[in-house]
PDB file of N, CA and C in Angstrom:
ATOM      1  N   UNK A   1     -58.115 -25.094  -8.983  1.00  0.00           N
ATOM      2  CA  UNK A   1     -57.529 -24.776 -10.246  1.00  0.00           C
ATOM      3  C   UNK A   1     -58.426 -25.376 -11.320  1.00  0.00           C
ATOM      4  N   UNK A   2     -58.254 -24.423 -12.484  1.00  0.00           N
ATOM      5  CA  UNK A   2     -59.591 -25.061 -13.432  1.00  0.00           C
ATOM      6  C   UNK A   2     -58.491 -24.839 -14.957  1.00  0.00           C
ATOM      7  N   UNK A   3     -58.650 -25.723 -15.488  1.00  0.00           N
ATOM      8  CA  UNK A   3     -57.950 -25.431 -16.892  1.00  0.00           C
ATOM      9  C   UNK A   3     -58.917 -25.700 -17.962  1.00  0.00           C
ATOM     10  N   UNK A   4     -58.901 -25.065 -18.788  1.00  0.00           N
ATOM     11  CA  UNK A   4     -59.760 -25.308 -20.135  1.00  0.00           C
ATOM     12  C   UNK A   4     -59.487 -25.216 -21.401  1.00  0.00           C
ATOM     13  N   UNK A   5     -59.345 -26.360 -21.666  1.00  0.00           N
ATOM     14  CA  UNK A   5     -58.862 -27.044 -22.995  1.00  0.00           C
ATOM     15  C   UNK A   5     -59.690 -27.102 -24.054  1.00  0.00           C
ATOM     16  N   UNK A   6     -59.386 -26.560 -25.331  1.00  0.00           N
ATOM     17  CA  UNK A   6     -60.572 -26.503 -26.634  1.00  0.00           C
ATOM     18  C   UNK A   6     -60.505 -27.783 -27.082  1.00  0.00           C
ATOM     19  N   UNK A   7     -59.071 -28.450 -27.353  1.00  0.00           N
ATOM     20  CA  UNK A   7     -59.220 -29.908 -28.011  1.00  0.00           C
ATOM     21  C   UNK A   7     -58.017 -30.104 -27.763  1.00  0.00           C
ATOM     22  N   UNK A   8     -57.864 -31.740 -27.238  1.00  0.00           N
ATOM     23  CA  UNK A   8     -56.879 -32.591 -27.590  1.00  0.00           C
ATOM     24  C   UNK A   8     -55.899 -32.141 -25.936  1.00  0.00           C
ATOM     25  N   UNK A   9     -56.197 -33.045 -25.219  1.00  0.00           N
ATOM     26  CA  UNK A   9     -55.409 -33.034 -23.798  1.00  0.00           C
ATOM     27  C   UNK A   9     -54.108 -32.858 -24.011  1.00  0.00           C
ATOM     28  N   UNK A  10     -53.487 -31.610 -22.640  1.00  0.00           N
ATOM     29  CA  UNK A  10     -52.108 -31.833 -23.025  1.00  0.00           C
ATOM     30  C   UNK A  10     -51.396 -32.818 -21.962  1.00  0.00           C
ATOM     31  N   UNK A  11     -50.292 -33.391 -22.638  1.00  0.00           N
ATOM     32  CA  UNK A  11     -49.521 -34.358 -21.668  1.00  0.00           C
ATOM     33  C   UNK A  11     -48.849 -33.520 -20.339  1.00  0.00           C
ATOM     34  N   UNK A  12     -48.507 -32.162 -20.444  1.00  0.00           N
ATOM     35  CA  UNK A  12     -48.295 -31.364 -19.660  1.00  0.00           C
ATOM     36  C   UNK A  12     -48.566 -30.173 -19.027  1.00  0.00           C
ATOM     37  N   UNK A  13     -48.515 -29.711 -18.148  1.00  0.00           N
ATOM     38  CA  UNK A  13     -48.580 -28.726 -17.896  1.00  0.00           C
ATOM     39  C   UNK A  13     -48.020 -27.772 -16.703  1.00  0.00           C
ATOM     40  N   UNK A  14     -47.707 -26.415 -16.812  1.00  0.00           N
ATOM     41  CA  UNK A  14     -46.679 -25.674 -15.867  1.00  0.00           C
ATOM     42  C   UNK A  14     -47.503 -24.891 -15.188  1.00  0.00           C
ATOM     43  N   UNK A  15     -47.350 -24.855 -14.253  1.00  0.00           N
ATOM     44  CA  UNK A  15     -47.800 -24.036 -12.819  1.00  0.00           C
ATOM     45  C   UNK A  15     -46.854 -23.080 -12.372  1.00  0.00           C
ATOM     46  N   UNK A  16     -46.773 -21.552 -12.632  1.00  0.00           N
ATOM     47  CA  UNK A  16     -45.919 -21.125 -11.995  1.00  0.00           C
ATOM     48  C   UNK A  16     -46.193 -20.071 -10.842  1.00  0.00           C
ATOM     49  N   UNK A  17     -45.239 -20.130  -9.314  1.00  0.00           N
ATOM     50  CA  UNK A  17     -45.791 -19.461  -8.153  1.00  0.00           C
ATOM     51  C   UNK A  17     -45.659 -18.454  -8.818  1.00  0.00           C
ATOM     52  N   UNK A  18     -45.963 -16.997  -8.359  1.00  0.00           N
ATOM     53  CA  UNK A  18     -45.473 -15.890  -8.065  1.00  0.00           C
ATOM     54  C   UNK A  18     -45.923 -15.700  -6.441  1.00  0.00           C
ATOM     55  N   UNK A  19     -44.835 -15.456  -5.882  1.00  0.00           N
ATOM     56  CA  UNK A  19     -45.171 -15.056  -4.217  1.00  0.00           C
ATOM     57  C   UNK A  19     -45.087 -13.786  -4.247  1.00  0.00           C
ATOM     58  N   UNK A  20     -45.917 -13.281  -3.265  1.00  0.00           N
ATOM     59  CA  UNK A  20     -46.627 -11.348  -3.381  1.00  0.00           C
ATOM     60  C   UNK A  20     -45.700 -11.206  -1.983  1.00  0.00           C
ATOM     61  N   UNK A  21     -44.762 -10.066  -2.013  1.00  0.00           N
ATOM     62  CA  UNK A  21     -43.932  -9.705  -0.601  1.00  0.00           C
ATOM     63  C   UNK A  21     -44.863  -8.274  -0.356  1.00  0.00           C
ATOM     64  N   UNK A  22     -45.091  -8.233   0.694  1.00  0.00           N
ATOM     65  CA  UNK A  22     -45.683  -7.619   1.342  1.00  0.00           C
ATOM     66  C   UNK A  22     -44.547  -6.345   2.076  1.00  0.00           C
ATOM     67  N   UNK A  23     -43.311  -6.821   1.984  1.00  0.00           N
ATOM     68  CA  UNK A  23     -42.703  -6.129   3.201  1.00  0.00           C
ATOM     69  C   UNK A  23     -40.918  -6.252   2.106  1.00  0.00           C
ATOM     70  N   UNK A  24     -40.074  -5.335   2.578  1.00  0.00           N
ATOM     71  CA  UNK A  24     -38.984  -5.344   1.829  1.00  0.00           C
ATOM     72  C   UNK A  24     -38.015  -6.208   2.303  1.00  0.00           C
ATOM     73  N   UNK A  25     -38.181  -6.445   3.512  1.00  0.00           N
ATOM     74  CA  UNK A  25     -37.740  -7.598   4.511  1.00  0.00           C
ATOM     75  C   UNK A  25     -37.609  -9.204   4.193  1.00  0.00           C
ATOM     76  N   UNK A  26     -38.600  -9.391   3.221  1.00  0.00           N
ATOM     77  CA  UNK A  26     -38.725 -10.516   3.057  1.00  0.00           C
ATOM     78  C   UNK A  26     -38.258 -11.009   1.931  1.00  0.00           C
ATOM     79  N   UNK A  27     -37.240  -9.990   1.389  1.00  0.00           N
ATOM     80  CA  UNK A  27     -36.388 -10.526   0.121  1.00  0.00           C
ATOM     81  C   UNK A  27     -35.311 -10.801   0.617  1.00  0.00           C
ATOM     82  N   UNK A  28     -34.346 -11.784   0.418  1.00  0.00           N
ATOM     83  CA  UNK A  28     -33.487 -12.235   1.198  1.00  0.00           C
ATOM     84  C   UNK A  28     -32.185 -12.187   0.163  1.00  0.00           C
ATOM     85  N   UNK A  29     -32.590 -12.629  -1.288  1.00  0.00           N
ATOM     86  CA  UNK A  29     -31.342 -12.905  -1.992  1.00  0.00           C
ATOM     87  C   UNK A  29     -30.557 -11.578  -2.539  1.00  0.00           C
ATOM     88  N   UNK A  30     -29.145 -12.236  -2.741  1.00  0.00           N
ATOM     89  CA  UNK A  30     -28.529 -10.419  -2.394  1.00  0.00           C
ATOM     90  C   UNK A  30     -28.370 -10.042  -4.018  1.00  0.00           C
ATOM     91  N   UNK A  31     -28.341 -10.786  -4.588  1.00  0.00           N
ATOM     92  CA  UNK A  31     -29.180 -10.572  -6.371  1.00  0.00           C
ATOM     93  C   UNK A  31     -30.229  -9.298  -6.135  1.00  0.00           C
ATOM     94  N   UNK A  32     -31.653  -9.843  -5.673  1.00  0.00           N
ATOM     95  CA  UNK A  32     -32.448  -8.981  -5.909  1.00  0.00           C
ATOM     96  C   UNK A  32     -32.075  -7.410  -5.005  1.00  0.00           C
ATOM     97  N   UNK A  33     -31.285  -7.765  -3.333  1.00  0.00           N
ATOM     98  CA  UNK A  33     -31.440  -6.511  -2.913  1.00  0.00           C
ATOM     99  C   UNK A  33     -30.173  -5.633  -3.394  1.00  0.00           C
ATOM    100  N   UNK A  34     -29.669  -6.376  -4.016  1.00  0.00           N
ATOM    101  CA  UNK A  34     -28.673  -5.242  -5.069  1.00  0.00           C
ATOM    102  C   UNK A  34     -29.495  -4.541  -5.651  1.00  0.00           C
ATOM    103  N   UNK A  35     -30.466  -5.316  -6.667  1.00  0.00           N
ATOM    104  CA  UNK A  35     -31.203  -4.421  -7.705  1.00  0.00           C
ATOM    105  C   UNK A  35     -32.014  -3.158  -6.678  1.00  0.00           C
ATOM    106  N   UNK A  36     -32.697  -3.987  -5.628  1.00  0.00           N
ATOM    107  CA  UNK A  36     -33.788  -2.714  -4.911  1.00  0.00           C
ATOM    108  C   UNK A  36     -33.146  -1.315  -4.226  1.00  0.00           C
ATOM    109  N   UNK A  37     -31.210  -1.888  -3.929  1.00  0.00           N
ATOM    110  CA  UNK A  37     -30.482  -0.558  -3.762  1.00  0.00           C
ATOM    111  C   UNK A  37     -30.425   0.164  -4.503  1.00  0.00           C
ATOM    112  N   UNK A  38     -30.372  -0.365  -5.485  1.00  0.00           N
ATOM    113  CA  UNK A  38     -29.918   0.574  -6.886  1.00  0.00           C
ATOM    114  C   UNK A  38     -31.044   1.797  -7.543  1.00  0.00           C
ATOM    115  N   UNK A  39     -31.877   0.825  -6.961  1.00  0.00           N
ATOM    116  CA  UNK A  39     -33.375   1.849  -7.723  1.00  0.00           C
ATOM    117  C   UNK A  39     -33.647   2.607  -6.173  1.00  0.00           C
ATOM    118  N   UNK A  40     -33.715   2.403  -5.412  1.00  0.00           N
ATOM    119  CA  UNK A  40     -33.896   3.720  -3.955  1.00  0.00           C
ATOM    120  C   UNK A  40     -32.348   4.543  -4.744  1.00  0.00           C
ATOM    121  N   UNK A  41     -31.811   4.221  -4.920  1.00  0.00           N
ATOM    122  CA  UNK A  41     -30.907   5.279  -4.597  1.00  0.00           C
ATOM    123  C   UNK A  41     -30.934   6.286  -5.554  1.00  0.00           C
ATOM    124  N   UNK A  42     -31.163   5.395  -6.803  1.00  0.00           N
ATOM    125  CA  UNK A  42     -31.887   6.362  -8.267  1.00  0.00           C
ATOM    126  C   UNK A  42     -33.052   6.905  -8.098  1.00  0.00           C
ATOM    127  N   UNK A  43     -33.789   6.551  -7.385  1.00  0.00           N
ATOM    128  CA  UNK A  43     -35.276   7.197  -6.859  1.00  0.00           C
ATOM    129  C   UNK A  43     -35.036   8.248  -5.793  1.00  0.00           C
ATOM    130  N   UNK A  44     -33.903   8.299  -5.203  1.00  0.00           N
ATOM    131  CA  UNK A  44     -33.209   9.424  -4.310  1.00  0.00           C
ATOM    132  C   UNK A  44     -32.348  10.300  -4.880  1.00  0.00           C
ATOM    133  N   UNK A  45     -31.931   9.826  -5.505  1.00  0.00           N
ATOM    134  CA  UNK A  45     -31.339  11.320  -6.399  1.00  0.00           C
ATOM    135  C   UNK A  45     -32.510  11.946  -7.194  1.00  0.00           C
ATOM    136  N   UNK A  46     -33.094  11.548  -7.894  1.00  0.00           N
ATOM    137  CA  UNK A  46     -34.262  12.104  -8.619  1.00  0.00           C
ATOM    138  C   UNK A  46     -35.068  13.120  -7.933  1.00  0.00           C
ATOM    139  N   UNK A  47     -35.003  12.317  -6.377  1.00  0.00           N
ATOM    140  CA  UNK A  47     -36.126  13.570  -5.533  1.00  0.00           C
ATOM    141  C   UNK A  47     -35.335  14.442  -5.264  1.00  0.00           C
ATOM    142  N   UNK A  48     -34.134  14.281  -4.746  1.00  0.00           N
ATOM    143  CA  UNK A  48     -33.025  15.172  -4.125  1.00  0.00           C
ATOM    144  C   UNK A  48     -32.937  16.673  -5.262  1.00  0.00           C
ATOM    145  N   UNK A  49     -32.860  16.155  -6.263  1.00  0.00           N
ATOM    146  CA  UNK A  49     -32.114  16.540  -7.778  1.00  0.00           C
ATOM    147  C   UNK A  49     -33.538  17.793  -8.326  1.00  0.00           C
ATOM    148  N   UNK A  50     -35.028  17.129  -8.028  1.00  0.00           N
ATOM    149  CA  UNK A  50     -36.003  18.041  -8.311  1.00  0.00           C
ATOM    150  C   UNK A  50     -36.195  18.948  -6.934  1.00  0.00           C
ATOM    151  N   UNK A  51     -36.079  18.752  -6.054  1.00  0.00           N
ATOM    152  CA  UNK A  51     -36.135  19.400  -4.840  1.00  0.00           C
ATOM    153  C   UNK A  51     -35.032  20.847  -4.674  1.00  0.00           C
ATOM    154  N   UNK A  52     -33.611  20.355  -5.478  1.00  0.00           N
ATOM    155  CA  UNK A  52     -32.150  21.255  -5.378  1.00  0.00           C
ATOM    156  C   UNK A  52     -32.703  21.757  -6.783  1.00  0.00           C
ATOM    157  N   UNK A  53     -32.877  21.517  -7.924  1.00  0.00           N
ATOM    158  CA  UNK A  53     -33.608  22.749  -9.131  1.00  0.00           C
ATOM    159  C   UNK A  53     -35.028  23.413  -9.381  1.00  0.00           C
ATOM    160  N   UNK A  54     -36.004  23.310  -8.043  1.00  0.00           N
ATOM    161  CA  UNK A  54     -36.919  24.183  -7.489  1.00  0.00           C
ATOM    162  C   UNK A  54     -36.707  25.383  -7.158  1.00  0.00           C
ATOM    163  N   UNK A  55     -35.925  25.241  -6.539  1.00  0.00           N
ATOM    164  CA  UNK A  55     -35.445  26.744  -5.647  1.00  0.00           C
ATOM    165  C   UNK A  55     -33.700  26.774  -5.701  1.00  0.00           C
ATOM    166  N   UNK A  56     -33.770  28.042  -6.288  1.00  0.00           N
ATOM    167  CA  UNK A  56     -32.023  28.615  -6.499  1.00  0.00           C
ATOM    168  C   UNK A  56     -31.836  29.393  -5.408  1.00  0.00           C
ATOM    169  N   UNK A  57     -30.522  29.471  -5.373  1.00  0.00           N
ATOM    170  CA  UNK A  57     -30.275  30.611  -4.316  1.00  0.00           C
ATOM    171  C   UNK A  57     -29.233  31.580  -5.130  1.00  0.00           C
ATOM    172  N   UNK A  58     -29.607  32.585  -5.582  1.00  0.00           N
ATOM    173  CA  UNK A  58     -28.768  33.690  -6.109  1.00  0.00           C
ATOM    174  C   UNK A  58     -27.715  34.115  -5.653  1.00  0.00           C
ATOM    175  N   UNK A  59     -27.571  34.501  -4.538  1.00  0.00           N
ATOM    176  CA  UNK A  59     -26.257  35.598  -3.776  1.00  0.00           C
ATOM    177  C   UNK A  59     -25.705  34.413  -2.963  1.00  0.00           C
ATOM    178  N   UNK A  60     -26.242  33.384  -2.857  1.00  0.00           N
ATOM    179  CA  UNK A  60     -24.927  32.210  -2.203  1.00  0.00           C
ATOM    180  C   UNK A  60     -23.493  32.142  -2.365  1.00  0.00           C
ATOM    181  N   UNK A  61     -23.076  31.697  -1.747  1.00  0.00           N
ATOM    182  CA  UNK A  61     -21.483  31.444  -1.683  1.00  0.00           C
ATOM    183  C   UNK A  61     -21.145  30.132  -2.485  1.00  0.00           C
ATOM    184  N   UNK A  62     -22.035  29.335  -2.350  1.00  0.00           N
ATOM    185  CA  UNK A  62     -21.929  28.131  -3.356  1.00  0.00           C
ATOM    186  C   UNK A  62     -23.477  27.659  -3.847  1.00  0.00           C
ATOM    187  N   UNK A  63     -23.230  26.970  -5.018  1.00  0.00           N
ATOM    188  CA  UNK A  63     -24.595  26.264  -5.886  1.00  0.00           C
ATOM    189  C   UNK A  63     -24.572  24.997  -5.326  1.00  0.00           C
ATOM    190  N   UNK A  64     -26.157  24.813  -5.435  1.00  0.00           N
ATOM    191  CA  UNK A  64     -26.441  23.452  -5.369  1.00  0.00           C
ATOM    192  C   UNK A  64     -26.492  22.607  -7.137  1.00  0.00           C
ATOM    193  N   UNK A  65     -25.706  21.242  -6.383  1.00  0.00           N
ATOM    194  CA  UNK A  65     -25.534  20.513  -8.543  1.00  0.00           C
ATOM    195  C   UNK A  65     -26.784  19.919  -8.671  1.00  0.00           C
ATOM    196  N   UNK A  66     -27.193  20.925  -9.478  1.00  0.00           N
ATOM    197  CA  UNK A  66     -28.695  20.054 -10.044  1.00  0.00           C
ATOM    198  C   UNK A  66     -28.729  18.983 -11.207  1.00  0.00           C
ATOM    199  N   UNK A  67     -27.077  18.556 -11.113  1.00  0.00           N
ATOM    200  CA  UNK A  67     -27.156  17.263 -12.446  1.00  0.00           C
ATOM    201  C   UNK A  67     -27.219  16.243 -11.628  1.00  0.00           C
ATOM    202  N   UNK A  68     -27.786  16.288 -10.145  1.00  0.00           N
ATOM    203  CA  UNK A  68     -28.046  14.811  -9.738  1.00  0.00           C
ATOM    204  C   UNK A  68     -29.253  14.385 -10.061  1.00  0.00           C
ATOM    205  N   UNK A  69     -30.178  15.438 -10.870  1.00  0.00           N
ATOM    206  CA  UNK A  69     -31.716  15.355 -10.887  1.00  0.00           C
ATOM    207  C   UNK A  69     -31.387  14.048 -12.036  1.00  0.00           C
ATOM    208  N   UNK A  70     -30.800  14.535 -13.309  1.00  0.00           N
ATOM    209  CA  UNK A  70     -30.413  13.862 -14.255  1.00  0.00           C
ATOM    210  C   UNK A  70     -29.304  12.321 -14.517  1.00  0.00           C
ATOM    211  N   UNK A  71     -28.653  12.827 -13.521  1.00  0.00           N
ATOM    212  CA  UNK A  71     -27.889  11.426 -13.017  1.00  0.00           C
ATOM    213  C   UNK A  71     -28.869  10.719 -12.493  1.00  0.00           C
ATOM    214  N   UNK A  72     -29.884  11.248 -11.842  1.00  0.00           N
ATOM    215  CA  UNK A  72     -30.502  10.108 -11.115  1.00  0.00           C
ATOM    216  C   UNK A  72     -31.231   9.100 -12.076  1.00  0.00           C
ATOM    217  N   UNK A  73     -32.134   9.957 -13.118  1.00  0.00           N
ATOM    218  CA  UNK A  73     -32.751   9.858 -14.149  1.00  0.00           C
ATOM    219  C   UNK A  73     -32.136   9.297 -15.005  1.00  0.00           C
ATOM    220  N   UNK A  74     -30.798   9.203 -15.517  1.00  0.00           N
ATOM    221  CA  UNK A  74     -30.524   7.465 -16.029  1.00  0.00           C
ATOM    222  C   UNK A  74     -30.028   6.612 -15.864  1.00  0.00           C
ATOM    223  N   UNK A  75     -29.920   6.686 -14.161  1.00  0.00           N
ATOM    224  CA  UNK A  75     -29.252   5.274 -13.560  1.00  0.00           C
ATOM    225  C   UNK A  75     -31.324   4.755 -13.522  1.00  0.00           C
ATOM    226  N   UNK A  76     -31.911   5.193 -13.019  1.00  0.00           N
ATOM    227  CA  UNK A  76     -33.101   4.486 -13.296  1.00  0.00           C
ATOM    228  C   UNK A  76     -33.594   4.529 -14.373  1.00  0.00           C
ATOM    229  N   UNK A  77     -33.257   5.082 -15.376  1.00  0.00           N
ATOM    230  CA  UNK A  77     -33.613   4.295 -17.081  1.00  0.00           C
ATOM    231  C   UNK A  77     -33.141   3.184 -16.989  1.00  0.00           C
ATOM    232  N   UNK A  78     -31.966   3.287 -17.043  1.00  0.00           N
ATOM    233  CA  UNK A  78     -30.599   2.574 -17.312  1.00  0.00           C
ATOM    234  C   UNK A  78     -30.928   0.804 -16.406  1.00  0.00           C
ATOM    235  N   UNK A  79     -31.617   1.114 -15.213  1.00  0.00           N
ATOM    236  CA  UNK A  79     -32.218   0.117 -14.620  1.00  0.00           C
ATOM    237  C   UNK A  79     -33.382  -0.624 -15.119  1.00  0.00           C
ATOM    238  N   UNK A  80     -34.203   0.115 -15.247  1.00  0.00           N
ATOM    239  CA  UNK A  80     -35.510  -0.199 -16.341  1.00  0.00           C
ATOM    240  C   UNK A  80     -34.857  -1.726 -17.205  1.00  0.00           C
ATOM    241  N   UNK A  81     -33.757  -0.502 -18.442  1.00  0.00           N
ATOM    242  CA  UNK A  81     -33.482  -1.238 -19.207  1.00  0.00           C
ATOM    243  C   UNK A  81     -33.148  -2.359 -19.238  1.00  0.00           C
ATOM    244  N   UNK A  82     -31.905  -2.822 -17.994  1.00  0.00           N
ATOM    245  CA  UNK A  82     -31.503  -3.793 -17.526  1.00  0.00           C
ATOM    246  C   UNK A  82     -32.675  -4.867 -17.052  1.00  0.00           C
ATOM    247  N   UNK A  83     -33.551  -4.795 -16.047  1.00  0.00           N
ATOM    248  CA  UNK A  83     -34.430  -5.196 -16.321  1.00  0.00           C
ATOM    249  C   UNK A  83     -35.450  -5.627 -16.708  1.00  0.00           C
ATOM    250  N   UNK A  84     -36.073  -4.976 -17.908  1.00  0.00           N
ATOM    251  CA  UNK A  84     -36.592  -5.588 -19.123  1.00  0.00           C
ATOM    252  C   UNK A  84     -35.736  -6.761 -20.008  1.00  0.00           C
ATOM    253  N   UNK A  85     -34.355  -6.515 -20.206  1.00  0.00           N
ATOM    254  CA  UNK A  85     -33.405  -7.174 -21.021  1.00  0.00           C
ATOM    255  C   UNK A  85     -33.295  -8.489 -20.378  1.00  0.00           C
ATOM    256  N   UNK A  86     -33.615  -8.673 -18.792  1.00  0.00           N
ATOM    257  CA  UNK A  86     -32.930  -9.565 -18.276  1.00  0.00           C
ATOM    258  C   UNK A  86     -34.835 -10.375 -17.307  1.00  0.00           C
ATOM    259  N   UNK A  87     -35.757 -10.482 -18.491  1.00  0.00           N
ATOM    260  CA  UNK A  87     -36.903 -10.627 -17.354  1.00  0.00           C
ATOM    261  C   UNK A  87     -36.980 -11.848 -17.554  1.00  0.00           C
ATOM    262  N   UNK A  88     -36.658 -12.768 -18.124  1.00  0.00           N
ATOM    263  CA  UNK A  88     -36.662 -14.392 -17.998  1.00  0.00           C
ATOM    264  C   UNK A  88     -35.681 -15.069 -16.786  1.00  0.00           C
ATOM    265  N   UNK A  89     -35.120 -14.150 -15.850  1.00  0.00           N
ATOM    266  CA  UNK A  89     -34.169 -14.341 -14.838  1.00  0.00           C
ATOM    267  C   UNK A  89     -34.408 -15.701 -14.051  1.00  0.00           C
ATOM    268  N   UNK A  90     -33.728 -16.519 -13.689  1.00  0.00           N
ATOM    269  CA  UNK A  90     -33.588 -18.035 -13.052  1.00  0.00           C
ATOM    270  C   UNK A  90     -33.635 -17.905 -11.408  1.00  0.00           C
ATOM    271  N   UNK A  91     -33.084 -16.769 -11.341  1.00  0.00           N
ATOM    272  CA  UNK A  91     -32.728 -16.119  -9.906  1.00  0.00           C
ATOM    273  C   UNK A  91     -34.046 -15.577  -9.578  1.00  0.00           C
ATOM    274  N   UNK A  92     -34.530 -16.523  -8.128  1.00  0.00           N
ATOM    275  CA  UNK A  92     -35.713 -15.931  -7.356  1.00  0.00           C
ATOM    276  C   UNK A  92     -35.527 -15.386  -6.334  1.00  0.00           C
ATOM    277  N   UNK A  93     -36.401 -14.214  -6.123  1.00  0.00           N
ATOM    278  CA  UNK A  93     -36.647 -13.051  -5.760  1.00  0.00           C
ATOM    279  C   UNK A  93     -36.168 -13.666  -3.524  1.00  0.00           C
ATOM    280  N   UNK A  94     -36.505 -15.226  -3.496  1.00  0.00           N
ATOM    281  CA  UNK A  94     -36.739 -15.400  -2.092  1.00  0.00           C
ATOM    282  C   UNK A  94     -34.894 -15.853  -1.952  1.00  0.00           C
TER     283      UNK A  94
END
């Protein structure tokens, strides 16, 4: 570790980890795997949602609801947001 100071030593200083997960497995706290449900599942409607308003089917007996494309699309805004609002969080990721 190298620090470089222009003038005048400080009495302190903060070191902070960030640990790199490699694997989804290795998040343990149920804080974060709430959040990572929330966004697969908004990231699954989104695909579901562009996949069902690609292709119509005309003479069907029933429609497919293509407002899950859009539901999906602002539960993951809506997540975004939450997470930007909330990025100084105390709660670690392990």
């Amino acid at each position: 570790m190298y620090i470089n100071v222009a003038s005048n030593y400080p009495l302190n200083i903060t070191i902070e980890y960030v640990p790199r997960y490699d694997d989804v497995e290795e998040v343990v706290s149920d804080y974060w795997i709430d959040i990572l449900m929330k966004l697969a599942l908004a990231i699954t409607k989104i695909t579901v949602g562009r996949v069902r308003s690609r292709y119509v089917q005309s003479n069907a007996l029933w429609q497919n609801d293509v407002n899950i494309l859009q539901e999906g699309l602002d539960e993951y805004s809506q997540l975004q947001q939450y997470l930007q609002a909330n990025l100084q969080l105390v709660y670690p990721i392990d």
